[in-house]
C-alpha atoms as a PDB file:
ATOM      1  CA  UNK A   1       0.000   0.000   0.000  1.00  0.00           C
ATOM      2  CA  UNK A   2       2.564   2.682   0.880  1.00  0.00           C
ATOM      3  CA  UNK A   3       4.572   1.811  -2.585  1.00  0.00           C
ATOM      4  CA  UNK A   4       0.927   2.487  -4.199  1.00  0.00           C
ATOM      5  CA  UNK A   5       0.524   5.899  -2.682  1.00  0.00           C
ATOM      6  CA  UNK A   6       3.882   6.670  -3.214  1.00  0.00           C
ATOM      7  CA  UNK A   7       3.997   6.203  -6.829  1.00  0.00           C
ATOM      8  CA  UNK A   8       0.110   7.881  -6.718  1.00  0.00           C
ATOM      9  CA  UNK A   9       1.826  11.284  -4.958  1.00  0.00           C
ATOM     10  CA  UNK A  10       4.513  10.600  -7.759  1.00  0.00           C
ATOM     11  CA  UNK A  11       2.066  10.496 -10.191  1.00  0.00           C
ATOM     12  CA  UNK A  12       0.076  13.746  -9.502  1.00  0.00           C
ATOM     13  CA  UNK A  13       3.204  15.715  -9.154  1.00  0.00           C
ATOM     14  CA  UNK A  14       3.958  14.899 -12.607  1.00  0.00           C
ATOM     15  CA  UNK A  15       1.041  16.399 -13.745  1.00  0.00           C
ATOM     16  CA  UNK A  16       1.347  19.355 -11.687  1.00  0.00           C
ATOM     17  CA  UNK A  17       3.640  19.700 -14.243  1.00  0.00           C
ATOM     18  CA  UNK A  18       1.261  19.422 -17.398  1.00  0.00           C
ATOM     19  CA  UNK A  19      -0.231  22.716 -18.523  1.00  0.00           C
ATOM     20  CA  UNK A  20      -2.936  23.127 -20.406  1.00  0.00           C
ATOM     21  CA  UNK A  21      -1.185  25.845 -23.022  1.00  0.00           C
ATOM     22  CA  UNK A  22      -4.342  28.410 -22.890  1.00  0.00           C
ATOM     23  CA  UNK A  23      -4.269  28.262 -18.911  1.00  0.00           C
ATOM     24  CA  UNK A  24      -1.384  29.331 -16.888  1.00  0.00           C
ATOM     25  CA  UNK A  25      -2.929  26.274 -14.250  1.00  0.00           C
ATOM     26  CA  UNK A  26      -1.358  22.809 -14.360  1.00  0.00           C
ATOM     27  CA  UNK A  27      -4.205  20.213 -15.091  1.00  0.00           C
ATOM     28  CA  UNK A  28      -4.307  18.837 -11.617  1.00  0.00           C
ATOM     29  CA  UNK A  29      -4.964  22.167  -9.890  1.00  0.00           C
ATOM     30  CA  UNK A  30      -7.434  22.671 -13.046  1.00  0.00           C
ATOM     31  CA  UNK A  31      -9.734  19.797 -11.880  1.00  0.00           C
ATOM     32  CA  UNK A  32      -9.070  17.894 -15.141  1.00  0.00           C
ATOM     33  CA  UNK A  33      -7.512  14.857 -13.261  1.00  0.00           C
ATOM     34  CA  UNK A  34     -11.162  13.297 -11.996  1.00  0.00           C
ATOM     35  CA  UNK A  35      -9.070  10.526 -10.769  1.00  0.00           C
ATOM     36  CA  UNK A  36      -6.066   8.188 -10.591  1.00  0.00           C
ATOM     37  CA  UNK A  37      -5.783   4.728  -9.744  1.00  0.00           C
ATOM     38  CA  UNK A  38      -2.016   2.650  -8.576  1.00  0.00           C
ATOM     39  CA  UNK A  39      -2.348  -1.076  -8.232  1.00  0.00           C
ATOM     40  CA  UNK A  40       0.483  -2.861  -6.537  1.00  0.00           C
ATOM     41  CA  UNK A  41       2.037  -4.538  -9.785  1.00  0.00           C
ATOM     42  CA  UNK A  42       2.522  -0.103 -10.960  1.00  0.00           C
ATOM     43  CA  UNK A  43      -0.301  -0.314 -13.290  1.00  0.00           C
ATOM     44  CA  UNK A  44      -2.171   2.998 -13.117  1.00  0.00           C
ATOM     45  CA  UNK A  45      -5.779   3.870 -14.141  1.00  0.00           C
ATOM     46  CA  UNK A  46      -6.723   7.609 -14.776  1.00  0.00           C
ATOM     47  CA  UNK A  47      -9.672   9.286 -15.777  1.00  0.00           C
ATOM     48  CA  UNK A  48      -9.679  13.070 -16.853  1.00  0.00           C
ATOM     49  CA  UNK A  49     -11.336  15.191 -18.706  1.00  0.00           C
ATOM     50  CA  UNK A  50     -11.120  18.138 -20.594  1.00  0.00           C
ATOM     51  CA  UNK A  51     -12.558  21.754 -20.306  1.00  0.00           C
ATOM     52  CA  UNK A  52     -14.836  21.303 -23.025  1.00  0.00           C
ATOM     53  CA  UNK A  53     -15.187  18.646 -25.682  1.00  0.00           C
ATOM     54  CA  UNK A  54     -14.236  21.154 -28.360  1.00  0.00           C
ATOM     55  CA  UNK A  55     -10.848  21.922 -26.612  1.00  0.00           C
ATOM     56  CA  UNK A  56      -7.822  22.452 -29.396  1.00  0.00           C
ATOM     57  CA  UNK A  57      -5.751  20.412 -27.207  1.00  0.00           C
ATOM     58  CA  UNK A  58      -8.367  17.713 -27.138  1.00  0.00           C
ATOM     59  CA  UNK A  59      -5.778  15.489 -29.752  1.00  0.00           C
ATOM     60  CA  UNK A  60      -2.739  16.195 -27.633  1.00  0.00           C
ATOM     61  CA  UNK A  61      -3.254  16.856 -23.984  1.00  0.00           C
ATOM     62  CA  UNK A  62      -4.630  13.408 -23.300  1.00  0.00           C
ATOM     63  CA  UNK A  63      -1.023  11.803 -24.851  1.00  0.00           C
ATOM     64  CA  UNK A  64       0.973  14.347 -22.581  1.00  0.00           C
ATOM     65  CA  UNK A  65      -1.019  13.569 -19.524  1.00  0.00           C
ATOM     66  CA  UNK A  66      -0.301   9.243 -20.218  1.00  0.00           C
ATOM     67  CA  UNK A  67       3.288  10.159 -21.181  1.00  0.00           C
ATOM     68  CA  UNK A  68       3.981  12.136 -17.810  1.00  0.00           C
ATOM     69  CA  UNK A  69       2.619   9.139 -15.743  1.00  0.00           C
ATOM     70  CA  UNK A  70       4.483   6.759 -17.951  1.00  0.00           C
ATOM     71  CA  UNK A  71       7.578   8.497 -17.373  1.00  0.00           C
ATOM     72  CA  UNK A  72       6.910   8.348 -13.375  1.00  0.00           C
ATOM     73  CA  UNK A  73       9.613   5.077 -12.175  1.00  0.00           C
ATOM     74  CA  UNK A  74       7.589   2.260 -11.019  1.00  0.00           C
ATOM     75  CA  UNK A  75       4.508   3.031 -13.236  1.00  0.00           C
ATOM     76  CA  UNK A  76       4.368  -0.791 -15.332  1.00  0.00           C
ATOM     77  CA  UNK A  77       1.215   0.450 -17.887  1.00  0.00           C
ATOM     78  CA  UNK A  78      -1.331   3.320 -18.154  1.00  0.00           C
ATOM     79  CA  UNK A  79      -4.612   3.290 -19.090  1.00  0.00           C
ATOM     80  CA  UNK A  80      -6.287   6.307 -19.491  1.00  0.00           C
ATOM     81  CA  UNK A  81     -10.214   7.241 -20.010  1.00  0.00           C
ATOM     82  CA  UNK A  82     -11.015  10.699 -21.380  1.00  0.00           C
ATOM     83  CA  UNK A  83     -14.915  11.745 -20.014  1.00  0.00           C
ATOM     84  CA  UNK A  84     -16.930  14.208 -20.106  1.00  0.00           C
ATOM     85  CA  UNK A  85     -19.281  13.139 -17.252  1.00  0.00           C
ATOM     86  CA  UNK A  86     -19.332  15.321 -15.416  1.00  0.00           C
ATOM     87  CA  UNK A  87     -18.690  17.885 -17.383  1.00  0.00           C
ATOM     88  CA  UNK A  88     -15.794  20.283 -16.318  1.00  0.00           C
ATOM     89  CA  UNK A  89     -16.143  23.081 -14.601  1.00  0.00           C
ATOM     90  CA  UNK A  90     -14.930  25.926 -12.822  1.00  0.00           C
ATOM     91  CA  UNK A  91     -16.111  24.492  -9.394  1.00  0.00           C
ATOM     92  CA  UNK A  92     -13.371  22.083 -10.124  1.00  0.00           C
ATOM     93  CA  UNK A  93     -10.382  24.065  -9.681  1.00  0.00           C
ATOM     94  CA  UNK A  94      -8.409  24.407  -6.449  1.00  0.00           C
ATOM     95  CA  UNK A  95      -8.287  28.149  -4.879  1.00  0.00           C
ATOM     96  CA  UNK A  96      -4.713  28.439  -6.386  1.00  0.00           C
ATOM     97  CA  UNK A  97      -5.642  27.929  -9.637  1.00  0.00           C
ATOM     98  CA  UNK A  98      -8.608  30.148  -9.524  1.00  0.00           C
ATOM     99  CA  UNK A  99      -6.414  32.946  -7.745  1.00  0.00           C
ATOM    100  CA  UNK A 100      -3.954  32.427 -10.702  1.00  0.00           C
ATOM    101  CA  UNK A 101      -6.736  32.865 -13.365  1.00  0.00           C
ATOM    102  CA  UNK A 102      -8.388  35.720 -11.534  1.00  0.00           C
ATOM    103  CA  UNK A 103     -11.343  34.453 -10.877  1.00  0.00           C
ATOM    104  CA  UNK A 104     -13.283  36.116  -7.560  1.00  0.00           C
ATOM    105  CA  UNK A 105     -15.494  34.057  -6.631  1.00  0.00           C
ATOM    106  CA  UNK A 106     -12.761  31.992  -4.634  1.00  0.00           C
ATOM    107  CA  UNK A 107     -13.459  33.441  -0.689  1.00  0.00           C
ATOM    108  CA  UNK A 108     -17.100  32.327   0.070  1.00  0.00           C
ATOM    109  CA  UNK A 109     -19.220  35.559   1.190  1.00  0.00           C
ATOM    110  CA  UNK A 110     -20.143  34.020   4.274  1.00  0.00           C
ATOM    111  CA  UNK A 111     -16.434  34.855   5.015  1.00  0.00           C
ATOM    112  CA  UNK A 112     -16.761  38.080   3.868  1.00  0.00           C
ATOM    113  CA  UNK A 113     -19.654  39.116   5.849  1.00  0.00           C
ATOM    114  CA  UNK A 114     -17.773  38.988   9.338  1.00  0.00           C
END
């Protein structure tokens, strides 16, 4: 189990270092990662999606995001599954990525209101 979540954490930090080339967000912190799955023989399930089936990177970002977990040591196969249920969106993002991308709706107004 701990060589599984090792090799999960080794995983996602790989794809903090994806970028989606219109966003200045890595995918992860974009909320395109829906999930990622490590067995203990390194093979590793992921399911992602996009931020809209129309996306110009639609051909190529999928490809980048196997290749990154491919190149992660211990990772023995990928399989990944592109969705679109549910569909992406901004909800998704952490409060990093929405700070990055200027979005304000990131500091709930009951917060605001104290």
């Amino acid at each position: 189990m701990n060589l599984e979540l090792n090799l999960k954490d080794q995983i996602v930090a790989a794809f903090k270092k994806v970028y989606d080339p219109e966003m200045p967000v890595n995918i992860y912190e974009l909320g395109l990662i829906y999930g990622v799955e490590v067995d203990a023989a390194g093979q590793v399930a992921i399911r992602m999606t996009l931020t809209a089936p129309n996306c110009p990177v639609a051909g190529s970002l999928p490809a980048e995001v196997e290749r990154a977990a491919r190149a992660v040591p211990g990772v023995t196969g990928v399989k990944l599954e592109l969705t679109f249920d549910p569909p992406w969106t901004k909800a998704r993002m952490s409060e990093a990525a929405k700070l990055a991308m200027g979005i304000e709706d990131i500091i709930p107004i009951s917060r605001l209101r104290r």
